[in-house]
N, C-alpha and C. Protein backbone atom coordinates (compact mmCIF):
# COMPACT_ATOMS: atom_id res chain seq x y z
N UNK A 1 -6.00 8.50 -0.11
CA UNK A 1 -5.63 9.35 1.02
C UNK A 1 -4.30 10.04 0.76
N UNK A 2 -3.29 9.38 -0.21
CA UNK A 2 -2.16 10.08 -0.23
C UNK A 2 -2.27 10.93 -0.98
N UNK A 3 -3.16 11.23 -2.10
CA UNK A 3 -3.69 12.11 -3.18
C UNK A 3 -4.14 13.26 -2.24
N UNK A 4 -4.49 13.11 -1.27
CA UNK A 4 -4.96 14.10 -0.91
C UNK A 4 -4.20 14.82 0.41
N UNK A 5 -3.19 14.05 0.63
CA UNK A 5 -1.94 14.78 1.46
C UNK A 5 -1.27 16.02 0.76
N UNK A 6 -1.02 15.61 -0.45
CA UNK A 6 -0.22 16.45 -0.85
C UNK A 6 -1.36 17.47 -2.06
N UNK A 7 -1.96 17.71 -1.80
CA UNK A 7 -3.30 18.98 -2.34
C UNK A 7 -3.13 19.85 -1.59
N UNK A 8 -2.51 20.72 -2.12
CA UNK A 8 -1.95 22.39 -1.54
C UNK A 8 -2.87 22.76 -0.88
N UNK A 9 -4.42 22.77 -1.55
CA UNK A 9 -5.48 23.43 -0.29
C UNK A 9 -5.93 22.86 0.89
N UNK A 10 -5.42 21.84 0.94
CA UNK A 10 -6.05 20.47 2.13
C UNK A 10 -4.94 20.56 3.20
N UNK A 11 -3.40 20.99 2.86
CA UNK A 11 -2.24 20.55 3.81
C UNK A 11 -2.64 21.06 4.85
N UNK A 12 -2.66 22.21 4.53
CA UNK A 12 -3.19 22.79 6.35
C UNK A 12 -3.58 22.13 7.38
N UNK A 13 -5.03 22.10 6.48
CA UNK A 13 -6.27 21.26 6.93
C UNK A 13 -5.52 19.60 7.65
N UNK A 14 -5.04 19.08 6.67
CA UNK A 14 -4.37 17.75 6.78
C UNK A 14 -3.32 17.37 7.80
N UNK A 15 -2.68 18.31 7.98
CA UNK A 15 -1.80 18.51 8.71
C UNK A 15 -2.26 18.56 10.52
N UNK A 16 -3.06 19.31 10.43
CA UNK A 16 -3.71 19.42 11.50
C UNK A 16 -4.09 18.44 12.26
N UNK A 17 -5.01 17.48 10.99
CA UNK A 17 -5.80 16.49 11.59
C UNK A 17 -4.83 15.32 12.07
N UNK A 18 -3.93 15.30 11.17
CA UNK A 18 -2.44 13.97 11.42
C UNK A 18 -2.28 14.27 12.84
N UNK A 19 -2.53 15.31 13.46
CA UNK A 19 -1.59 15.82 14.98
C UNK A 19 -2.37 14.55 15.93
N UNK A 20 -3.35 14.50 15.47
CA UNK A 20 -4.59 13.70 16.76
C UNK A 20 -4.68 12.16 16.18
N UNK A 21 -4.27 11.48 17.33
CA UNK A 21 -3.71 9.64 16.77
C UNK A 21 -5.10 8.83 16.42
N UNK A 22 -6.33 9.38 17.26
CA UNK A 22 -7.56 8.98 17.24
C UNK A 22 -8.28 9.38 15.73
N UNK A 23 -7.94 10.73 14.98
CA UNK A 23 -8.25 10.89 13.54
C UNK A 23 -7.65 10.47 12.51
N UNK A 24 -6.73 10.24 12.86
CA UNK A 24 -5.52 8.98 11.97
C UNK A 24 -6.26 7.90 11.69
N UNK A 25 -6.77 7.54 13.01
CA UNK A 25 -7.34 6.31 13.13
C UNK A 25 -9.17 5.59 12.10
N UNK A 26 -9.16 7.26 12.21
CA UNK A 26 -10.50 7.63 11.73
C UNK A 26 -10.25 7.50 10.10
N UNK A 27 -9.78 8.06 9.72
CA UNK A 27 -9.25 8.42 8.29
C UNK A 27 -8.61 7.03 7.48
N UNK A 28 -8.18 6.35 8.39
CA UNK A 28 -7.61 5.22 7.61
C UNK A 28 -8.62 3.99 8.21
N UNK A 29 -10.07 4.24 8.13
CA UNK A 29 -10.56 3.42 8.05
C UNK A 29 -10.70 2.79 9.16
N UNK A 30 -10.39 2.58 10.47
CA UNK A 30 -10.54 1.77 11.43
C UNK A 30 -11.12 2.80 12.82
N UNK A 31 -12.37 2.08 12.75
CA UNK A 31 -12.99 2.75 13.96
C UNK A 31 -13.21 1.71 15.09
N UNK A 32 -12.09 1.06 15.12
CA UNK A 32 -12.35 -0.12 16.19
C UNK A 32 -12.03 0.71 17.73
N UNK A 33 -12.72 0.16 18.47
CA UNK A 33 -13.23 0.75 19.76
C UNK A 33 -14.18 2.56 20.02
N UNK A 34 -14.53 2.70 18.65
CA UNK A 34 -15.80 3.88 18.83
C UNK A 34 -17.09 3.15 19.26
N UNK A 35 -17.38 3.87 19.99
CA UNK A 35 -18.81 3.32 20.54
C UNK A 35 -19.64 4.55 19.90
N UNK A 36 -20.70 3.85 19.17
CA UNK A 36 -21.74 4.53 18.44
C UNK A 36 -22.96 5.16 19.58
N UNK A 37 -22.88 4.24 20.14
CA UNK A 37 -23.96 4.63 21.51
C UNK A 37 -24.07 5.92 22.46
N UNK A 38 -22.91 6.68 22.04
CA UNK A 38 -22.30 7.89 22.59
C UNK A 38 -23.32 8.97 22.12
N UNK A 39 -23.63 10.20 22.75
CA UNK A 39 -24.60 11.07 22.11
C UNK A 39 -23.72 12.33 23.18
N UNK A 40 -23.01 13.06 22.13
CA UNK A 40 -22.74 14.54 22.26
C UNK A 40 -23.97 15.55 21.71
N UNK A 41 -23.61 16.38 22.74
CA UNK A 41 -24.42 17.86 22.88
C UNK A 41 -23.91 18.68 22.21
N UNK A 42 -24.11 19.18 21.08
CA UNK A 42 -23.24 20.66 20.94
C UNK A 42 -24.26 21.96 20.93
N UNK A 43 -23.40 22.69 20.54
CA UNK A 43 -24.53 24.45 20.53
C UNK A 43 -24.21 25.78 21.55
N UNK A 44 -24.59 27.05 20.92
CA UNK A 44 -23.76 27.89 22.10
C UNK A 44 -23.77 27.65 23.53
N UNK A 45 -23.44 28.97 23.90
CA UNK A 45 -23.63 28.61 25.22
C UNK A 45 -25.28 29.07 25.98
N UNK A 46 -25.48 28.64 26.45
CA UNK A 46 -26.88 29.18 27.24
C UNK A 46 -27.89 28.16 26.57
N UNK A 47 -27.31 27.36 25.58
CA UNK A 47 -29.01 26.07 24.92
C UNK A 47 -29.16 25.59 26.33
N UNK A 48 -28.53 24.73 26.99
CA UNK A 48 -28.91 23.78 27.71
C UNK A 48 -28.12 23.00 27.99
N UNK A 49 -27.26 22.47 27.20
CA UNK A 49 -26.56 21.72 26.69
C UNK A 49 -25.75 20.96 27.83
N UNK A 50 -25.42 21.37 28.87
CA UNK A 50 -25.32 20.51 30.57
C UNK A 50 -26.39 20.23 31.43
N UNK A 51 -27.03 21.01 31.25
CA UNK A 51 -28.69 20.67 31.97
C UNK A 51 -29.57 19.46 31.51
N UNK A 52 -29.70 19.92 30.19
CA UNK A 52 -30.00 18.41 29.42
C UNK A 52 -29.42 17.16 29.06
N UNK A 53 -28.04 17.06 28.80
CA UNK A 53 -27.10 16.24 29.11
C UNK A 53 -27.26 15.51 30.06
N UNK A 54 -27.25 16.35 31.14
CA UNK A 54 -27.44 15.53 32.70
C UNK A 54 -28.80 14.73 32.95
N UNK A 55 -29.65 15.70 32.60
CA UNK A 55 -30.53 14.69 32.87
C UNK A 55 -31.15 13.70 31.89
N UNK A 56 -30.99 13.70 30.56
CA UNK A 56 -31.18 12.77 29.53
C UNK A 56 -30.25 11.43 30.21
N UNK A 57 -29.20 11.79 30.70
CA UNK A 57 -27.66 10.72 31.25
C UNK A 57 -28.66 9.67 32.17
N UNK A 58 -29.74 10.62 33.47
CA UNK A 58 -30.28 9.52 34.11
C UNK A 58 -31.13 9.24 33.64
N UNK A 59 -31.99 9.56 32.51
CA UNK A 59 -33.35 8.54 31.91
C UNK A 59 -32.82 7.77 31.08
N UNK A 60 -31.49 7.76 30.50
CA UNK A 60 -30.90 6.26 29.51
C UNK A 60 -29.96 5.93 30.60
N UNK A 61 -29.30 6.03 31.87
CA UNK A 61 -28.89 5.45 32.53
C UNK A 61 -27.18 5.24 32.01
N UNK A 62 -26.78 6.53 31.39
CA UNK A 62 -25.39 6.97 31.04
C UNK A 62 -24.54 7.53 31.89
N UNK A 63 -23.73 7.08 31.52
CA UNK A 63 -22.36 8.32 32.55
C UNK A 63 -22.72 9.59 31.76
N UNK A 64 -22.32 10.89 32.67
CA UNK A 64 -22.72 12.07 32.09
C UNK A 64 -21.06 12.79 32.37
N UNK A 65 -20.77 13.59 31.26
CA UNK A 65 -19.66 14.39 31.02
C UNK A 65 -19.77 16.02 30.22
N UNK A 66 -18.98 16.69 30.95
CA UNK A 66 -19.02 18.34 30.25
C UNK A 66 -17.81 18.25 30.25
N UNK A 67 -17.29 18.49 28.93
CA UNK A 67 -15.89 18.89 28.59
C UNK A 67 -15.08 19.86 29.47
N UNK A 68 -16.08 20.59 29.34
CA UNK A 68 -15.45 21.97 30.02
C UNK A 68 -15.20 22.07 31.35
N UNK A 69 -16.17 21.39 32.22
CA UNK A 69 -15.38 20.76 33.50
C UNK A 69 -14.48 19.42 33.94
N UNK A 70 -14.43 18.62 32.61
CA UNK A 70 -13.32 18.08 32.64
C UNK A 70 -11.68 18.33 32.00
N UNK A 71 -12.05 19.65 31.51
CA UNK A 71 -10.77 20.50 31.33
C UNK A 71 -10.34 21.23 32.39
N UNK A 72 -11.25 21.43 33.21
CA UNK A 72 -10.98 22.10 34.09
C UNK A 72 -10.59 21.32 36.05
N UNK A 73 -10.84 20.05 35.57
CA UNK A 73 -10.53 18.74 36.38
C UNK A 73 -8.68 18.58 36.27
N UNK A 74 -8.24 18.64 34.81
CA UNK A 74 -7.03 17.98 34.45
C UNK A 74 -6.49 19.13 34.90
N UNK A 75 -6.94 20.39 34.50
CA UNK A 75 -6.30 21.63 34.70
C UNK A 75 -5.56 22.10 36.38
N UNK A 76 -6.68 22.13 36.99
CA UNK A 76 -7.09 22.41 37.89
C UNK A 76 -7.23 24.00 38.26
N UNK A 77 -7.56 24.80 37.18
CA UNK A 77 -8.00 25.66 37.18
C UNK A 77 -9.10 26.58 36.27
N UNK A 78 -9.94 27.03 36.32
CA UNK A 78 -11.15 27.90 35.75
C UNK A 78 -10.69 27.91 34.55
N UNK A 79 -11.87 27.82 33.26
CA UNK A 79 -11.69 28.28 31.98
C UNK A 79 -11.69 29.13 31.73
N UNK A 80 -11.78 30.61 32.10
CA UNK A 80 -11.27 32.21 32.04
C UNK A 80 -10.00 32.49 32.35
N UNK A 81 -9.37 31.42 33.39
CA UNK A 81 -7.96 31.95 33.68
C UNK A 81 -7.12 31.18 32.29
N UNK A 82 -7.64 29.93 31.91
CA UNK A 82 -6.40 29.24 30.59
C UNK A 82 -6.71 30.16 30.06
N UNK A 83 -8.10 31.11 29.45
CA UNK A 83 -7.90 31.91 28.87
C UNK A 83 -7.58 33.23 28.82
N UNK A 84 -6.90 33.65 29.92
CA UNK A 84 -6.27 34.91 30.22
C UNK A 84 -4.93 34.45 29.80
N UNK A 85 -4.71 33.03 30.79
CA UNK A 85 -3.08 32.73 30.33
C UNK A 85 -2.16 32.43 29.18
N UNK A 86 -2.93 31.51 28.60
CA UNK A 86 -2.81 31.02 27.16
C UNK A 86 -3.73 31.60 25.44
N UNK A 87 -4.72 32.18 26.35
CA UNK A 87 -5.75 32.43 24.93
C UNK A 87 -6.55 31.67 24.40
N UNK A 88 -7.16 32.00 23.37
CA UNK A 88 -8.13 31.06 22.94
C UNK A 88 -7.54 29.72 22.62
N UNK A 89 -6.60 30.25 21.45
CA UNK A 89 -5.82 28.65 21.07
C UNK A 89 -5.21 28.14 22.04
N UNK A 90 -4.50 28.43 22.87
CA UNK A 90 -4.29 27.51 24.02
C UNK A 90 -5.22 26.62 24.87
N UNK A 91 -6.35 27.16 24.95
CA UNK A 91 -7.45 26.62 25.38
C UNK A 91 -7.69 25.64 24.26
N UNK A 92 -8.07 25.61 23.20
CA UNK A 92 -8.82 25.01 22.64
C UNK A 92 -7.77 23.73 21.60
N UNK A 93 -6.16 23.79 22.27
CA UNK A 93 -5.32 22.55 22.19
C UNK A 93 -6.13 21.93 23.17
N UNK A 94 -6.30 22.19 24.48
CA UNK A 94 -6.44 21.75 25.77
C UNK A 94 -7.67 20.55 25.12
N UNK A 95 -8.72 21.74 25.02
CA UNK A 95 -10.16 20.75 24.94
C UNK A 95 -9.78 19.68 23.49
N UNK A 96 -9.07 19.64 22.89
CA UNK A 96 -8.92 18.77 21.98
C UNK A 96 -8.41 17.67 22.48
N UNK A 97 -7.53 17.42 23.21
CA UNK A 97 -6.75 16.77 24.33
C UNK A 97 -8.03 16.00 25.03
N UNK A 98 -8.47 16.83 25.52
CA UNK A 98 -9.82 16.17 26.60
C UNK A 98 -10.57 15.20 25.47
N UNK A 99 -11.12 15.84 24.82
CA UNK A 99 -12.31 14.97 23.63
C UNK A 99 -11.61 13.92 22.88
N UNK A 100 -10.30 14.10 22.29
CA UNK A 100 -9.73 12.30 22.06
C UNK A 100 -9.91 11.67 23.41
N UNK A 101 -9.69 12.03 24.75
CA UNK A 101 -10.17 10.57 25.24
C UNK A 101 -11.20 10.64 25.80
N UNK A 102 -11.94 11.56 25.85
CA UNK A 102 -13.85 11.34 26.21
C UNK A 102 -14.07 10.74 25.27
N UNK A 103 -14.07 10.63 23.74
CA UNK A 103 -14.62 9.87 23.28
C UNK A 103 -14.52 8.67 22.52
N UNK A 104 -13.31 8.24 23.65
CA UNK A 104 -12.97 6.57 23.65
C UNK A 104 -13.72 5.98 24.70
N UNK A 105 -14.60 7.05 25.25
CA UNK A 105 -15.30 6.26 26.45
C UNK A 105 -16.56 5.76 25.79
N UNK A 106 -17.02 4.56 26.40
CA UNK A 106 -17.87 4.19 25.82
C UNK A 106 -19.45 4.46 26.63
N UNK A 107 -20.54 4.27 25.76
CA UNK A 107 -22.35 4.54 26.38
C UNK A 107 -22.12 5.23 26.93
N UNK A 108 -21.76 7.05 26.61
CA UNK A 108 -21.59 8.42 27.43
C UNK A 108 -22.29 9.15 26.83
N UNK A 109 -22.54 10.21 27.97
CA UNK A 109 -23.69 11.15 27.55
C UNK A 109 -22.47 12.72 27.47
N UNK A 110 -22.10 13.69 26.74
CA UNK A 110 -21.31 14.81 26.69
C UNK A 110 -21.70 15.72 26.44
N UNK A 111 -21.56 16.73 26.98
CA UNK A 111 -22.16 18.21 26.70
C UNK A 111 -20.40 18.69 26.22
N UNK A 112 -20.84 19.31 25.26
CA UNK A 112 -18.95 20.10 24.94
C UNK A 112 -19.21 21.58 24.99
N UNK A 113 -18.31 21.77 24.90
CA UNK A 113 -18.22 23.04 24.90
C UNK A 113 -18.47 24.03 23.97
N UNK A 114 -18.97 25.12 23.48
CA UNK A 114 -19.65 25.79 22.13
C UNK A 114 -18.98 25.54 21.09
N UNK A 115 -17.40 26.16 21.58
CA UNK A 115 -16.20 26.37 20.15
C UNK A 115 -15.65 25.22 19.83
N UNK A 116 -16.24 24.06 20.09
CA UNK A 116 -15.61 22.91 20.40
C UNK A 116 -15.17 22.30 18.82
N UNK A 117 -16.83 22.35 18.24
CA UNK A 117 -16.99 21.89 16.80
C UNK A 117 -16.16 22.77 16.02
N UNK A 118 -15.31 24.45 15.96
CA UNK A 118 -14.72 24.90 15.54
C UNK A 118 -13.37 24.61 14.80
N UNK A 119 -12.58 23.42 15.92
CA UNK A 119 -11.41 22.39 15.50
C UNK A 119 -12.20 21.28 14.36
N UNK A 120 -11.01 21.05 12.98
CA UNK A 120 -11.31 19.97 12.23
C UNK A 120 -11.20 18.82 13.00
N UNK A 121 -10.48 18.70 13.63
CA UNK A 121 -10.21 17.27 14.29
C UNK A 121 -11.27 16.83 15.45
N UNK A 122 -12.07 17.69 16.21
CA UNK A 122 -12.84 17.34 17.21
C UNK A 122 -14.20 17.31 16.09
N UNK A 123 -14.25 18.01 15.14
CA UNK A 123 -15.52 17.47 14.39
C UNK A 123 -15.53 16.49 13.83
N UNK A 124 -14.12 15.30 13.92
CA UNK A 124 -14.05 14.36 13.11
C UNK A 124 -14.12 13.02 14.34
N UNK A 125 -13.67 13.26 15.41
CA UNK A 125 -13.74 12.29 16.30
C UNK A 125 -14.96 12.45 17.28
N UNK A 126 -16.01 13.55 17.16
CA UNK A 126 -17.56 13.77 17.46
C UNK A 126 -18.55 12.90 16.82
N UNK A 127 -18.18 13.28 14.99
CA UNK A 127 -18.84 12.26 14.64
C UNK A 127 -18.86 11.16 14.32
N UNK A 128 -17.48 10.50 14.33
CA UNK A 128 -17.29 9.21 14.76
C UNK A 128 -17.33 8.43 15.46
N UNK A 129 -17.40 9.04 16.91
CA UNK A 129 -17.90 7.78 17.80
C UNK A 129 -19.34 8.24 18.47
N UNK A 130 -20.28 8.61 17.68
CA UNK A 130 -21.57 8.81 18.43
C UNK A 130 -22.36 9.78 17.46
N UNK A 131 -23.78 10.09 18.41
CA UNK A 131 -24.41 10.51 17.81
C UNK A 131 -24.67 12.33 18.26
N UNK A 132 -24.83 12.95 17.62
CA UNK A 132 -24.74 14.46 17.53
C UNK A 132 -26.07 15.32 17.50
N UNK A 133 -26.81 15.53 18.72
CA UNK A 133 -27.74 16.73 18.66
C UNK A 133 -27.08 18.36 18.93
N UNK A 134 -28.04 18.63 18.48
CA UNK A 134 -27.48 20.41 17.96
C UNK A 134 -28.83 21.07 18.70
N UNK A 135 -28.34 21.69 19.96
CA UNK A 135 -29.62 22.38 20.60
C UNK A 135 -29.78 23.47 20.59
N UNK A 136 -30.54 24.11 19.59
CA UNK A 136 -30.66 25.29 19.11
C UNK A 136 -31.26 26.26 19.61
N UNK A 137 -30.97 27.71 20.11
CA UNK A 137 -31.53 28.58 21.12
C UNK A 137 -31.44 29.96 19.70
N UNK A 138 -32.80 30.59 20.15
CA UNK A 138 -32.64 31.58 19.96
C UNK A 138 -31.87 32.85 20.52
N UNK A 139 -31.34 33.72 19.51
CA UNK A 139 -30.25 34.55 20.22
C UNK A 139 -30.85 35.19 21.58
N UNK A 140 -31.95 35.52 21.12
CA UNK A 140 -31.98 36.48 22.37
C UNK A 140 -32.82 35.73 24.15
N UNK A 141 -33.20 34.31 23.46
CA UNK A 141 -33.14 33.31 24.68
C UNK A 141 -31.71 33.05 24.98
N UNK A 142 -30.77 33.27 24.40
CA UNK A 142 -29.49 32.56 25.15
C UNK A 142 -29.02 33.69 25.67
N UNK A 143 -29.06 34.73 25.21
CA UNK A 143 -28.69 36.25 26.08
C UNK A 143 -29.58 35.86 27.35
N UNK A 144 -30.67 35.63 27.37
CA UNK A 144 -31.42 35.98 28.46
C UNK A 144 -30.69 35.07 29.84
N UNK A 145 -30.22 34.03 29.24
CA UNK A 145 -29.81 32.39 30.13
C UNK A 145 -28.41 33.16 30.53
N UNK A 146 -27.67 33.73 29.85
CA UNK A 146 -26.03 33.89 29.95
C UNK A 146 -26.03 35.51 30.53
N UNK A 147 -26.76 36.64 30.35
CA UNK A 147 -26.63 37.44 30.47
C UNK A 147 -25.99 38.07 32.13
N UNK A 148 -26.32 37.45 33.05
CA UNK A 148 -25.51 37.59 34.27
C UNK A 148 -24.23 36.81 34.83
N UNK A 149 -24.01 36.10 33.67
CA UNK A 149 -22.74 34.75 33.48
C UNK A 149 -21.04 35.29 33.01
N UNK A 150 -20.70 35.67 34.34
CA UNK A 150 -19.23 36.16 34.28
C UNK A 150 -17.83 34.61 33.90
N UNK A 151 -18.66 33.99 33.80
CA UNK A 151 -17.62 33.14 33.35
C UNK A 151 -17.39 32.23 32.12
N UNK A 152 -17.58 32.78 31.33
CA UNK A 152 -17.72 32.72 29.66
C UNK A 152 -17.14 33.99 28.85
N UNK A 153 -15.54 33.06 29.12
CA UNK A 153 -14.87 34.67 28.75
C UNK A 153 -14.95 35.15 27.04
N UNK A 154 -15.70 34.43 26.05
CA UNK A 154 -15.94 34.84 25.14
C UNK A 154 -16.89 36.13 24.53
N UNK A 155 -17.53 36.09 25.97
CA UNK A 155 -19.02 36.95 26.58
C UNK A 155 -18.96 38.35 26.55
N UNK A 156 -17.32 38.57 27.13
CA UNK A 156 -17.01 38.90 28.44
C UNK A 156 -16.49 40.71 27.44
N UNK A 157 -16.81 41.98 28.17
CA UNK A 157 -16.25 42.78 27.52
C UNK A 157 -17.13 43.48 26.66
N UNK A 158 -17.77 44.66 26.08
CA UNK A 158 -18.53 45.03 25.11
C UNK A 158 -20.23 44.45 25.17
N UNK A 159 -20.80 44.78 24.16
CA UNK A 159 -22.29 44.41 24.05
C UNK A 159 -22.22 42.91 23.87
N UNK A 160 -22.56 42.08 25.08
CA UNK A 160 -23.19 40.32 24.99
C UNK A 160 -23.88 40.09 23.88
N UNK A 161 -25.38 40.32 23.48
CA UNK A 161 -26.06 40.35 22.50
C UNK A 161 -25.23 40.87 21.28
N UNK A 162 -25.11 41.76 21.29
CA UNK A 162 -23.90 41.37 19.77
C UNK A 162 -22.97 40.12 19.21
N UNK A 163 -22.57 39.96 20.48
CA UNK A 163 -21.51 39.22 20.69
C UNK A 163 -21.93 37.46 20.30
N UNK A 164 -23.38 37.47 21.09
CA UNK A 164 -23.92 36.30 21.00
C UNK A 164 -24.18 35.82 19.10
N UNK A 165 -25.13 36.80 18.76
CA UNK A 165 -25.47 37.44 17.55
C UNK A 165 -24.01 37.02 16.37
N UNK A 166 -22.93 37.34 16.42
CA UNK A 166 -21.84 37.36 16.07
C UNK A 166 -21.60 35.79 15.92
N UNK A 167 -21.87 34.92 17.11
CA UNK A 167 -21.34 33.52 17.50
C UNK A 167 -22.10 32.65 16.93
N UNK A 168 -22.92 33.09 16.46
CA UNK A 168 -24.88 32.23 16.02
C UNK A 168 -24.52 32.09 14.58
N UNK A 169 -24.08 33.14 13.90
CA UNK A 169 -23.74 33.40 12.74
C UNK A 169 -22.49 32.33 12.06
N UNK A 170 -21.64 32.63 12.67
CA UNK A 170 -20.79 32.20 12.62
C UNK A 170 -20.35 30.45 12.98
N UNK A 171 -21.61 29.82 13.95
CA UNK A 171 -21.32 28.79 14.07
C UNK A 171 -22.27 28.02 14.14
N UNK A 172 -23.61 28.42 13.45
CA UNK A 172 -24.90 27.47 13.24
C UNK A 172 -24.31 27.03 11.85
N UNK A 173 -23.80 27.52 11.26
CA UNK A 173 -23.70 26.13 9.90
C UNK A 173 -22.96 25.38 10.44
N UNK A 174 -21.91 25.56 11.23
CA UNK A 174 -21.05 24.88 11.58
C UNK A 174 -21.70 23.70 12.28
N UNK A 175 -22.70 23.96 13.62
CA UNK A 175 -23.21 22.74 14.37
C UNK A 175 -24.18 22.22 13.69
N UNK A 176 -25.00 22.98 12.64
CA UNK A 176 -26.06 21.87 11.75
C UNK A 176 -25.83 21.37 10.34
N UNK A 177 -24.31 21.43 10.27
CA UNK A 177 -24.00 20.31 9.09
C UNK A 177 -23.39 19.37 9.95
N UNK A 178 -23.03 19.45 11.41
CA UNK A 178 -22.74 18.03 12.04
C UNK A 178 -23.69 17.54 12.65
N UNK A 179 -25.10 18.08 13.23
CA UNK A 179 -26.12 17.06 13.55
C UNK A 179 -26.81 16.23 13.17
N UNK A 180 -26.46 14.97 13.95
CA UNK A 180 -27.98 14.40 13.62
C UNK A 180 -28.78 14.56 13.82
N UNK A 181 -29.31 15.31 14.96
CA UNK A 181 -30.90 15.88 15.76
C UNK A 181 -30.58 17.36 15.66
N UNK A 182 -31.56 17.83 15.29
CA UNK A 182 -31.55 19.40 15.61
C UNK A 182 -32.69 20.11 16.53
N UNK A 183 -32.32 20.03 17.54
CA UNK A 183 -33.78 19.99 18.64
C UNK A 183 -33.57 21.87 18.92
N UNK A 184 -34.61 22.03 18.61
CA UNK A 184 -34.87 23.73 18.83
C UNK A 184 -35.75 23.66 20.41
N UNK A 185 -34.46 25.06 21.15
CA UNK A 185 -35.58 25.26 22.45
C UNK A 185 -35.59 26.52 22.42
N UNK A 186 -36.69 26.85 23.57
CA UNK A 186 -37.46 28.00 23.45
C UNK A 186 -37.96 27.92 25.03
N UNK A 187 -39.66 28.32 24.75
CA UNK A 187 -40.08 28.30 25.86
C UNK A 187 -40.40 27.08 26.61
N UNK A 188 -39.93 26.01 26.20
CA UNK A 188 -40.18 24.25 26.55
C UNK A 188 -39.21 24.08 27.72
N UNK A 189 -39.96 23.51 28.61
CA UNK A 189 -38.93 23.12 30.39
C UNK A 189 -38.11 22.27 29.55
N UNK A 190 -36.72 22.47 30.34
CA UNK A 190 -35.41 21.13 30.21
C UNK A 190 -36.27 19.65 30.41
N UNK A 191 -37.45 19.46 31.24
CA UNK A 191 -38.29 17.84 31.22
C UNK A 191 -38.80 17.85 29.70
N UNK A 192 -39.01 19.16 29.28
CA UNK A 192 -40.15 18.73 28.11
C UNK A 192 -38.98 18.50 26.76
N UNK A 193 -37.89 19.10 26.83
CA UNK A 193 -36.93 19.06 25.98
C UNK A 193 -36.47 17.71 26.17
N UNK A 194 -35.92 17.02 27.07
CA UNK A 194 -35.30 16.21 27.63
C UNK A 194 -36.02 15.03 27.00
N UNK A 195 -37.53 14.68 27.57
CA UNK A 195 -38.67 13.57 27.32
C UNK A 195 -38.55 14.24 25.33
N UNK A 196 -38.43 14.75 25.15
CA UNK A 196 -38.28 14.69 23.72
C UNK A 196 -37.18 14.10 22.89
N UNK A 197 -36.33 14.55 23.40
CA UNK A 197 -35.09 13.91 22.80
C UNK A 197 -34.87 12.34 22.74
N UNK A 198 -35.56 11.86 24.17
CA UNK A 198 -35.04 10.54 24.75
C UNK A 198 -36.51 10.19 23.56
N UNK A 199 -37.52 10.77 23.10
CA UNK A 199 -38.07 9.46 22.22
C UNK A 199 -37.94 10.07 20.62
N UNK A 200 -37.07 11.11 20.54
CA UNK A 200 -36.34 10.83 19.03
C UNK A 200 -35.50 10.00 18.99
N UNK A 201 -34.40 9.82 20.02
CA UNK A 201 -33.60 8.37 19.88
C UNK A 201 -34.23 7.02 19.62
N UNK A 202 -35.52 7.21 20.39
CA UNK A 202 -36.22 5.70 19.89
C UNK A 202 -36.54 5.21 18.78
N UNK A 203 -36.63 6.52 17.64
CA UNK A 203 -37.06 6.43 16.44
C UNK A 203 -36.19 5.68 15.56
């Protein structure tokens, strides 16, 4: 590990991750108090990814959590206004903040937020204490879900479908080199998605 502190191309990277006490924790080997039983949601916005959350939460009988309204709990204000006030990176210290201690919670069900997996450090304490489906929407099904959705200020401004298009690109390698499930939806009800998921876990 110290070999690799001081590797000019990693400091950045390294540096970063040192900031968060829970990836420290990760990195040097001790994952005492991760609960494996944990199953985060990731994927843009418009998969599902709170809808299904929620209700997968009452057929395994989990606490259910969305980052993004528990940023907006501590906050106490809308995720368009941190991001008018602060910006993206300000926002997305915030949700890093939130997810070290969501996921010291233990047998939880989490929907996060899209850009979430974007931080090194929240992709390192995601997949350490749980398990990771990636709910995959086609672009122009998630336009269809988000397209009247003023509060997704990433959205927000210029052509959506581009925009979406732009985000897909850019962050499907990203969420399917961290899944373990890669559940594709489409034209399948949130029950039929849902009853699916709950018996890939059984597997």
């Amino acid at each position: 590990m110290m070999g690799i502190l001081f590797c000019r191309p990693l400091c950045g990277y390294v540096m970063v991750l040192l900031q968060c006490p829970l990836v420290v924790r990760v990195l040097l080997g001790n994952k005492d108090g991760f609960n494996l039983n944990n199953i985060y949601f990731i994927g843009l916005m418009g998969a599902g990814k709170t809808t299904i959350g929620r209700m997968l939460s009452k057929q395994l009988d989990k606490e259910f959590y969305d980052s993004d309204v528990e940023i907006e709990r501590r906050t106490g204000v809308k995720i368009p206004l941190i991001f008018e006030l602060e910006g993206e990176d300000g926002f997305r210290k915030r949700e890093t903040l939130a997810l070290e201690e969501l996921c010291q919670l233990n047998d939880i069900i989490m929907a996060t937020g899209g850009g979430a997996v974007l931080m090194p450090e929240n992709r390192v304490l995601l997949k350490s204490s749980g398990k990771i489906i990636y709910l995959r929407g086609k672009v122009n099904d998630l336009y269809q879900r988000t397209r009247h959705d003023k509060t997704r200020p990433l959205l927000q401004g210029g052509n959506m479908k581009q925009k979406l298009e732009r985000l897909y690109l850019e962050r499907d390698p990203i969420y399917t080199s961290l899944a373990d499930y890669i559940v594709d939806t489409g034209a399948q009800s949130a029950l039929e998605i849902t009853t699916y998921i709950e018996d890939l876990l059984k597997k």
